[in-house]
Protein backbone atom coordinates (compact mmCIF):
# COMPACT_ATOMS: atom_id res chain seq x y z
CA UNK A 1 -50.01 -23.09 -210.20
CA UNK A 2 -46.81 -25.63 -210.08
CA UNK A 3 -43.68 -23.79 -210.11
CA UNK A 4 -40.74 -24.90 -212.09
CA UNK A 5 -38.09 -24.81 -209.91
CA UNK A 6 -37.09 -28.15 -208.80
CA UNK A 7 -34.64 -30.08 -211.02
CA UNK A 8 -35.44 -31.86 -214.48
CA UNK A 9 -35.77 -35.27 -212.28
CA UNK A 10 -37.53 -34.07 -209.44
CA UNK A 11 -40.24 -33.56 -212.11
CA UNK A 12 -39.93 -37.09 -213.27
CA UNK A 13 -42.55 -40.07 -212.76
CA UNK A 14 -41.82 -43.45 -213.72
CA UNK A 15 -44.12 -43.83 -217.62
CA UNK A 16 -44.20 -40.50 -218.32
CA UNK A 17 -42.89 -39.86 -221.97
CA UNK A 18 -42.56 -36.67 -223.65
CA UNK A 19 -42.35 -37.60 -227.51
CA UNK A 20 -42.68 -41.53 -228.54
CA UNK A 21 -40.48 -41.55 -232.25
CA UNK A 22 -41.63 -43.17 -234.96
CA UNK A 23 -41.14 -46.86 -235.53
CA UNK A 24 -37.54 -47.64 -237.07
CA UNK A 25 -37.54 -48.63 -240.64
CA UNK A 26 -33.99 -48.99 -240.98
CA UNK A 27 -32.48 -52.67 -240.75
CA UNK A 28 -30.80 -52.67 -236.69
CA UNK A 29 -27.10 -53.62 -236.24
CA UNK A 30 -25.73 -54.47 -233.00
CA UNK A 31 -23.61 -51.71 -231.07
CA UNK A 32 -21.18 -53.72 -230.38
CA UNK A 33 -20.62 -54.23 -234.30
CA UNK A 34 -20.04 -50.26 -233.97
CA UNK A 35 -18.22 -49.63 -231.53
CA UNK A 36 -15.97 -51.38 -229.47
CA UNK A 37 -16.95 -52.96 -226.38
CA UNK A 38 -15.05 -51.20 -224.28
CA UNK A 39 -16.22 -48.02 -224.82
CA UNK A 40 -19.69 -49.05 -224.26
CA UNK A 41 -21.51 -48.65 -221.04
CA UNK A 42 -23.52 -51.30 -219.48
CA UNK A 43 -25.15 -48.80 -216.44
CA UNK A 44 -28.76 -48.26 -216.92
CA UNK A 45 -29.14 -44.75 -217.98
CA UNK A 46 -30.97 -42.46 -215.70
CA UNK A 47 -33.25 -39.95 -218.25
CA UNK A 48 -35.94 -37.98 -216.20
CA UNK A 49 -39.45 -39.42 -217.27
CA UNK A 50 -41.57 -35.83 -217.85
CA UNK A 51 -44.11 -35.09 -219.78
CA UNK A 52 -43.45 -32.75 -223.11
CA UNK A 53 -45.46 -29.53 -221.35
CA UNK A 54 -43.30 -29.89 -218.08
CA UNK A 55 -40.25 -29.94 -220.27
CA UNK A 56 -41.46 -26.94 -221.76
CA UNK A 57 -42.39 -24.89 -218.67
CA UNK A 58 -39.08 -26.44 -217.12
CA UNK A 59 -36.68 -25.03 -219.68
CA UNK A 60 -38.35 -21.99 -220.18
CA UNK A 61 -38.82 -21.00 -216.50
CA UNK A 62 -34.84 -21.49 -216.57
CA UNK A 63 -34.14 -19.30 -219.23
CA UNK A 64 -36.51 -16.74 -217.72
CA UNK A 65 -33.78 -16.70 -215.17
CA UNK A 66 -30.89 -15.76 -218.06
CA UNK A 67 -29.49 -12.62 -217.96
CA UNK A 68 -28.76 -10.96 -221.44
CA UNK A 69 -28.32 -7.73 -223.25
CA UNK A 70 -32.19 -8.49 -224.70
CA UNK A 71 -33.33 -8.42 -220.75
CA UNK A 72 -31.62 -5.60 -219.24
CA UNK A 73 -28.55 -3.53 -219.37
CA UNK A 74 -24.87 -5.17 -218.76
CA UNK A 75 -22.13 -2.44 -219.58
CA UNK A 76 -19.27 -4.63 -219.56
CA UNK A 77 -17.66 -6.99 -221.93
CA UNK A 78 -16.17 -6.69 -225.46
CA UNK A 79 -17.67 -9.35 -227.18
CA UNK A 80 -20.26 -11.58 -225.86
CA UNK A 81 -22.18 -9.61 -223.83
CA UNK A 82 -21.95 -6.04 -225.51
CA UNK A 83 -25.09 -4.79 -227.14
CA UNK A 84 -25.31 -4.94 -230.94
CA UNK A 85 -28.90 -3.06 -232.10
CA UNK A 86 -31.25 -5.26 -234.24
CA UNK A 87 -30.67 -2.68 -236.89
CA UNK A 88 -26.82 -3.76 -237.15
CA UNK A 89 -27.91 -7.02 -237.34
CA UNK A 90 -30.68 -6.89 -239.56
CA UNK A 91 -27.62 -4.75 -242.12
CA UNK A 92 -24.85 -7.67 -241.41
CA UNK A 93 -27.68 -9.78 -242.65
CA UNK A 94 -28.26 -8.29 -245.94
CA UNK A 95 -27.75 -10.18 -249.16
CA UNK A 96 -24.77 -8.05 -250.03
CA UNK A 97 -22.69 -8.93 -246.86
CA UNK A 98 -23.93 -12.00 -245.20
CA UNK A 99 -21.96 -14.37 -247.63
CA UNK A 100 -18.89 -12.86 -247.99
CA UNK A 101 -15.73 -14.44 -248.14
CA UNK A 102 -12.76 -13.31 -247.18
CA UNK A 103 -10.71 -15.22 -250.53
CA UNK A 104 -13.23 -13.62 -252.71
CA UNK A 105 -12.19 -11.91 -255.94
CA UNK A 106 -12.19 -8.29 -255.41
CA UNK A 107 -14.20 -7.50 -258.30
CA UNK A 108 -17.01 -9.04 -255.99
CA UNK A 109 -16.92 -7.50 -252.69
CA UNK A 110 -16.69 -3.61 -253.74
CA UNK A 111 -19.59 -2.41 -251.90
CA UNK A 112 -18.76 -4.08 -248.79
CA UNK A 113 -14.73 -2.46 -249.74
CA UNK A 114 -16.57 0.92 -249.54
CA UNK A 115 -18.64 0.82 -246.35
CA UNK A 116 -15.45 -0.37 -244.88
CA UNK A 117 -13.42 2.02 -246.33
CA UNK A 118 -16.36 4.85 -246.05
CA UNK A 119 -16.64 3.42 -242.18
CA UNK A 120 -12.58 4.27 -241.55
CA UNK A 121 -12.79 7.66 -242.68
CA UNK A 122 -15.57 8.75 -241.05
CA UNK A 123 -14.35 6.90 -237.64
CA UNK A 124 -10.83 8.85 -238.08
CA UNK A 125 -12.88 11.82 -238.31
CA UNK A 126 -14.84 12.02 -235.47
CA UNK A 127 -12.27 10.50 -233.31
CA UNK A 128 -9.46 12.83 -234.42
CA UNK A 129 -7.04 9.19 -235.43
CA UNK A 130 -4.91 9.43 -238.40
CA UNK A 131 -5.54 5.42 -239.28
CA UNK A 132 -8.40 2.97 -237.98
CA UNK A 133 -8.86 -0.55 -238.36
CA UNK A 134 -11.37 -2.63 -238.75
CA UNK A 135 -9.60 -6.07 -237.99
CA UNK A 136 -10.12 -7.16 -234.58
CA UNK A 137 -13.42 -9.30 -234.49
CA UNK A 138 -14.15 -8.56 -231.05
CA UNK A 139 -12.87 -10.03 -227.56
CA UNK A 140 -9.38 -11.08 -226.91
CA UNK A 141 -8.76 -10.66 -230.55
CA UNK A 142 -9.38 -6.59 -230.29
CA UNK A 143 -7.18 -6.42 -227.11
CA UNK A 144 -4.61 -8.37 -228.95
CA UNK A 145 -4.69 -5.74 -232.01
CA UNK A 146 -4.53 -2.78 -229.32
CA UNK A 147 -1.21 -4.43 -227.83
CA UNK A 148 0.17 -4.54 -230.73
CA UNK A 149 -0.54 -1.26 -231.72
CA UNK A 150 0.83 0.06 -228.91
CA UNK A 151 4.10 -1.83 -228.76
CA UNK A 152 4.46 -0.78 -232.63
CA UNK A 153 4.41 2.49 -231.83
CA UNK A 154 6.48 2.64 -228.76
CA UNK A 155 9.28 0.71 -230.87
């Protein structure tokens, strides 16, 4: 069996072609009526000629090779690489919460105002805090919010 690892080109042989599109119906203008000629390139562009299955065993043989939270375990990071459980996202995705916007009238966002609000207290409670917030997306955002928090209450 061929193995995938050479690059995108390597795979290429002059004719091959993965999709052919359909024929244009739309009335052509020149590109240089476009776009100025300057900005245009005259070079001969060099596309790897591949058939659609080795594109498909290509690109998914590389991301085989991806590393993320669905393919093992990776302890560090705050945002992009933490885990989030498919339940968490299947709730963030509900109806109620996935269109929410933050200059919505309040009359229209009270049950997401109580999980929030339900979220805090229970949060203060089982980490012994006074306050909590919810603010900080994630990332450099949340270590921005802890800075601050700390230089508030050391002034």
């Amino acid at each position: 069996m061929r193995k995938y690892n050479e690059l995108i080109f390597e795979l290429s042989k002059p004719g091959r072609i993965a999709h052919r599109l359909p024929e244009n119906d739309v009335q052509e203008t020149a590109i240089e009526e476009l776009i100025p000629s300057e900005y245009l390139n005259d070079d001969e562009l060099d596309l790897p000629e591949v058939s659609e299955i080795d594109i498909i065993r290509h690109y998914t043989n590389l991301s085989n090779k991806n590393f993320g939270v669905d393919t093992g375990f990776y302890p560090l990071g705050s945002c992009t690489m933490k885990y989030n459980p498919k339940i968490n996202e299947d709730m963030a995705a509900l109806n109620g919460f996935v269109n929410l916007h933050p200059l919505q009238p309040e009359e229209t966002v009270q049950g997401a105002l109580r999980l929030m609000y339900e979220l805090d207290e229970a949060l203060c409670a089982v980490s012994g805090m006074d306050k909590m917030t919810l603010q900080p997306a994630a990332g450099a955002h949340g270590e921005l919010t802890g800075l601050t928090l700390i230089k508030a209450y050391h002034e």
